[in-house]
N, C-alpha and C. Protein backbone atom coordinates (compact mmCIF):
# COMPACT_ATOMS: atom_id res chain seq x y z
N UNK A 1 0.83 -1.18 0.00
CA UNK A 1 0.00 0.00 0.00
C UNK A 1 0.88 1.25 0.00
N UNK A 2 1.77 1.48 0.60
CA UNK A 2 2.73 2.51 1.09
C UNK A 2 3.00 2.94 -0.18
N UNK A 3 3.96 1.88 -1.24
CA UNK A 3 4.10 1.60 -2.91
C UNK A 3 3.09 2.40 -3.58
N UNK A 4 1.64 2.08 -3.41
CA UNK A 4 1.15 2.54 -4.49
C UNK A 4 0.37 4.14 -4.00
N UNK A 5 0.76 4.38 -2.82
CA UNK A 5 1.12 5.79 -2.60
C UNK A 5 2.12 6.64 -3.34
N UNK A 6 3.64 6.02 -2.90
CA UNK A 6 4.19 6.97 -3.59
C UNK A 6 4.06 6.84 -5.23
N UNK A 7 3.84 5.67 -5.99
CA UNK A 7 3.52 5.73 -7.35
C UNK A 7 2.20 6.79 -7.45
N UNK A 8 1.31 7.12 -6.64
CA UNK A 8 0.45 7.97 -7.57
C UNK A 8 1.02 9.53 -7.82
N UNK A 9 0.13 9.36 -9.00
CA UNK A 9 0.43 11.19 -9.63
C UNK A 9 -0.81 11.93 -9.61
N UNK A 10 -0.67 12.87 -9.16
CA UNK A 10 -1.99 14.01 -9.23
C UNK A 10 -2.08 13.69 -10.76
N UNK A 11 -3.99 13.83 -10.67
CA UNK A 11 -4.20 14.20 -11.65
C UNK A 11 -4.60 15.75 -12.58
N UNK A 12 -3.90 15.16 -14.15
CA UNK A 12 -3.70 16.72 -14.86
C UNK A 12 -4.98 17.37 -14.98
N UNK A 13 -6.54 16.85 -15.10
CA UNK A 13 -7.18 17.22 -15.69
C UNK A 13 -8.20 17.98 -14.71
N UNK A 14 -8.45 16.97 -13.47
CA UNK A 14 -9.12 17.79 -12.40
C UNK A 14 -7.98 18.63 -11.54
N UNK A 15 -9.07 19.40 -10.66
CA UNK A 15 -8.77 20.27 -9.82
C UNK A 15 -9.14 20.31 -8.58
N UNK A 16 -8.01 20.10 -7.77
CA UNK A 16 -8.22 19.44 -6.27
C UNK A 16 -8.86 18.50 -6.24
N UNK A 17 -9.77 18.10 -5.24
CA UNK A 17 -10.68 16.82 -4.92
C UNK A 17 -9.87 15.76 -4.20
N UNK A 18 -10.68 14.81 -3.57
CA UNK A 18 -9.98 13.95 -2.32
C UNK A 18 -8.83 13.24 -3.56
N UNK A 19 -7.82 13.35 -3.23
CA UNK A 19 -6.65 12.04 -3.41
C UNK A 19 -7.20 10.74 -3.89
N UNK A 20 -7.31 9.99 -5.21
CA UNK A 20 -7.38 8.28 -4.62
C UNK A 20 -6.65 7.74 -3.57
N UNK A 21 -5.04 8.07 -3.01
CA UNK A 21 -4.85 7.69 -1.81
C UNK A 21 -5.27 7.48 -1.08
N UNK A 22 -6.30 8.80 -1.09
CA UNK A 22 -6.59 8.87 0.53
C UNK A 22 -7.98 7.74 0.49
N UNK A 23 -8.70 7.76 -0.67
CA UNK A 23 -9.94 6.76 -1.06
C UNK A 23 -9.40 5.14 -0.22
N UNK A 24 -8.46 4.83 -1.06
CA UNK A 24 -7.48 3.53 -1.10
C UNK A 24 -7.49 3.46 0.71
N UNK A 25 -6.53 4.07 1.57
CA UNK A 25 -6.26 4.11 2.54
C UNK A 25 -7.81 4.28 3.44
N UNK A 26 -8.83 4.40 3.25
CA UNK A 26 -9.78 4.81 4.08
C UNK A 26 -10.74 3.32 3.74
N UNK A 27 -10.59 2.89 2.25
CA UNK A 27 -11.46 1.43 2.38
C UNK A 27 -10.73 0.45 3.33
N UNK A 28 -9.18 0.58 3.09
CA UNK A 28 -8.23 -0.62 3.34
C UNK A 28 -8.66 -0.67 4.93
N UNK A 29 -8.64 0.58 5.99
CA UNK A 29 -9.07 0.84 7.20
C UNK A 29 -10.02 0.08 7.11
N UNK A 30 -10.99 0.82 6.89
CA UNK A 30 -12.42 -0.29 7.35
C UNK A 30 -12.00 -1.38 7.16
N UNK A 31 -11.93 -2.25 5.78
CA UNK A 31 -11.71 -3.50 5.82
C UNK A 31 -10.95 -4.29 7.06
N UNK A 32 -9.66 -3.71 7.04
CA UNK A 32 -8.57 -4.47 8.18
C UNK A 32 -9.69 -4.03 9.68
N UNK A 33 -10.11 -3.03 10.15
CA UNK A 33 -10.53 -2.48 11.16
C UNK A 33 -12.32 -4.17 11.31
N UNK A 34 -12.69 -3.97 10.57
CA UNK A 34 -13.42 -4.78 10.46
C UNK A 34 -12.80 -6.33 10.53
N UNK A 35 -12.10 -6.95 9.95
CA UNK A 35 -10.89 -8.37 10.05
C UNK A 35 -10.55 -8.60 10.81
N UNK A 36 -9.88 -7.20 12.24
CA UNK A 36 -8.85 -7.93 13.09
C UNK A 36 -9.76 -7.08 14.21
N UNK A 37 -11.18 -6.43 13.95
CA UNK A 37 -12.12 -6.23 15.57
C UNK A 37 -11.74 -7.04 16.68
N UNK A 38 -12.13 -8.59 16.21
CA UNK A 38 -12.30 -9.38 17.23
C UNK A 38 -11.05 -10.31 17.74
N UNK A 39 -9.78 -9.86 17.04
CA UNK A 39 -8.38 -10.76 17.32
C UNK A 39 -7.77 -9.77 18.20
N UNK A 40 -6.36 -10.89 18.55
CA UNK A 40 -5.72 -10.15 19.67
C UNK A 40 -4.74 -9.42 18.94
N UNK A 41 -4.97 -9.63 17.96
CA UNK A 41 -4.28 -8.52 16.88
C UNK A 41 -4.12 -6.83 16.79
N UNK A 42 -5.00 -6.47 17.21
CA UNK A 42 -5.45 -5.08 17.48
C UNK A 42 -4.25 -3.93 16.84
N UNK A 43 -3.28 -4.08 18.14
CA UNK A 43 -2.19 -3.26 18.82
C UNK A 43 -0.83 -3.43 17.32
N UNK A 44 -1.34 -4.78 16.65
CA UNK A 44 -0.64 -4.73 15.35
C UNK A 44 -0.95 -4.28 14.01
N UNK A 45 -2.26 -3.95 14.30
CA UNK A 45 -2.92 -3.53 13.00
C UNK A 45 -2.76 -1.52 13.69
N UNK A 46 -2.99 -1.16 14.82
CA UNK A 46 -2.64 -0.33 15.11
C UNK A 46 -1.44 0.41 14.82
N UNK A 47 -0.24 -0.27 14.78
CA UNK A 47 0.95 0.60 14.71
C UNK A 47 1.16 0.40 13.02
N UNK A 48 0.24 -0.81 12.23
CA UNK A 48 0.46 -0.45 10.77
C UNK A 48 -0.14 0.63 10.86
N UNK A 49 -1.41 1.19 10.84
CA UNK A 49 -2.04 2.22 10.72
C UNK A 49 -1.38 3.20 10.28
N UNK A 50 -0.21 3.34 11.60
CA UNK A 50 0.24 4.81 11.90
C UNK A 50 1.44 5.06 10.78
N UNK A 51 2.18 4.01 10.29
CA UNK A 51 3.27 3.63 9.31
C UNK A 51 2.38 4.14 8.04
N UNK A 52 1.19 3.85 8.03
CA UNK A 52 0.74 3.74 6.77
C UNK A 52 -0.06 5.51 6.66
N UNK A 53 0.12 6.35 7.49
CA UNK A 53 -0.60 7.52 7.72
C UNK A 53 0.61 8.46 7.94
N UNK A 54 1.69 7.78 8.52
CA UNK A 54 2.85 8.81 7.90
C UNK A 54 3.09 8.82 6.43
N UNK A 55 3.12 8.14 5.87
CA UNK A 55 3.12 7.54 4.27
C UNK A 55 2.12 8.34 3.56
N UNK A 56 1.13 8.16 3.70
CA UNK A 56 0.35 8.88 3.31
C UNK A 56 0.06 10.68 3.65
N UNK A 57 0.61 10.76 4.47
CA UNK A 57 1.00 12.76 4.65
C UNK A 57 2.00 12.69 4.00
N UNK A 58 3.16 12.14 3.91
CA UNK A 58 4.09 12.42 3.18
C UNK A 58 4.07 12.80 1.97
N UNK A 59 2.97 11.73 1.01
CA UNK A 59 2.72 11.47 -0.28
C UNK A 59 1.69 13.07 -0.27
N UNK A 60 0.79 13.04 0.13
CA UNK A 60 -0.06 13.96 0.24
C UNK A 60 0.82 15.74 0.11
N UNK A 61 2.39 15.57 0.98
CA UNK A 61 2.68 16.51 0.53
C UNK A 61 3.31 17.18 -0.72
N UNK A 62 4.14 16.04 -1.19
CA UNK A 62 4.36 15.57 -2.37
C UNK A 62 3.46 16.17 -3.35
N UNK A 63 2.83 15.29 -3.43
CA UNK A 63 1.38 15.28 -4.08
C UNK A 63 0.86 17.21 -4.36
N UNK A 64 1.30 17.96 -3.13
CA UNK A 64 0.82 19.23 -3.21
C UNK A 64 1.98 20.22 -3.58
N UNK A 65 3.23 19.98 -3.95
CA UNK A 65 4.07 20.16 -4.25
C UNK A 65 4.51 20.06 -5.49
N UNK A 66 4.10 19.20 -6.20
CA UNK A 66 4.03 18.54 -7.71
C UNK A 66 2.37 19.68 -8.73
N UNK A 67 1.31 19.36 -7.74
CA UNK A 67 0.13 19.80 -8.56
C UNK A 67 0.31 21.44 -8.86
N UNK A 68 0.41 21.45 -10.85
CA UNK A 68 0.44 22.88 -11.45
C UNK A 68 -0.89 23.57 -11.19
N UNK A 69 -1.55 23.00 -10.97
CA UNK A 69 -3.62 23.33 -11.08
C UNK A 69 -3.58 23.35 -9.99
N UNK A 70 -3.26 23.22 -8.91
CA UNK A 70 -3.93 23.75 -7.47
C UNK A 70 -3.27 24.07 -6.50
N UNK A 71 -3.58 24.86 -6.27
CA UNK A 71 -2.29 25.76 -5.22
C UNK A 71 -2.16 24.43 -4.31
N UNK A 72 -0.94 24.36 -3.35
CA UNK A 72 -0.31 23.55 -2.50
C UNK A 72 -1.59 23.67 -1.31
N UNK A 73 -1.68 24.89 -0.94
CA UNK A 73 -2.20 25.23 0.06
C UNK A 73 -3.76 24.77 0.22
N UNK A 74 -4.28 24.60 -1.20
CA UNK A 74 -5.71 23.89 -1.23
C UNK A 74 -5.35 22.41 -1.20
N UNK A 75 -4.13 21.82 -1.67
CA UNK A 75 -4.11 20.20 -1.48
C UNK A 75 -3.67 19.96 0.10
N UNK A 76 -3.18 20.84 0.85
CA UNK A 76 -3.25 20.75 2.48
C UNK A 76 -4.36 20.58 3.08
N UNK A 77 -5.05 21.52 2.68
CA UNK A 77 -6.35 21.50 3.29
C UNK A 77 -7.19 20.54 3.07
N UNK A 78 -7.11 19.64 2.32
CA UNK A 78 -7.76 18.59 1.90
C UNK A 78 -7.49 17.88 2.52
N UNK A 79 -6.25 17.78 3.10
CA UNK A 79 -5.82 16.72 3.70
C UNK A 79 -6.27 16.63 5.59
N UNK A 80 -6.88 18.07 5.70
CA UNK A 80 -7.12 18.53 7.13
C UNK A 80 -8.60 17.61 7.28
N UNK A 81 -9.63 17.29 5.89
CA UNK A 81 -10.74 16.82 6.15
C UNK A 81 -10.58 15.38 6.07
N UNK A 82 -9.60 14.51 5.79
CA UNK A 82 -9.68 13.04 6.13
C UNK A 82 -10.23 12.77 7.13
């Protein structure tokens, strides 16, 4: 998952709008969050989380750093409503 974070590229044609990252990263949650509810797993799916949410701000800044169509400062803020 981390991978196909940093492989994505803003896209050229729209302007702003949520990340697929962040799409990707918010099903994968539920899913795993839903899988490992009832295991003693918890505390390991927990600290992926956090690996996987530094990764994803990172990319996200990236991401706002790279985009010619939208100021940086509107792809931050996007990132404030996850």
């Amino acid at each position: 998952m981390i991978q196909s974070f940093t492989e994505n590229k803003p896209s050229k044609r729209s302007r702003g709008g949520l990340l697929p990252m962040v799409r990707i990263y918010e099903r994968f949650s539920q899913l795993a969050n839903s899988a490992f509810a009832d295991s003693g797993r918890i505390s390991d799916l927990e600290r992926a989380h956090g690996e996987l949410v530094r990764s994803l701000m990172t990319e996200i800044e990236r991401v706002a750093s790279e985009s010619v169509k939208t100021p940086r400062e509107v792809v931050q803020m996007g990132k404030l409503s996850i």
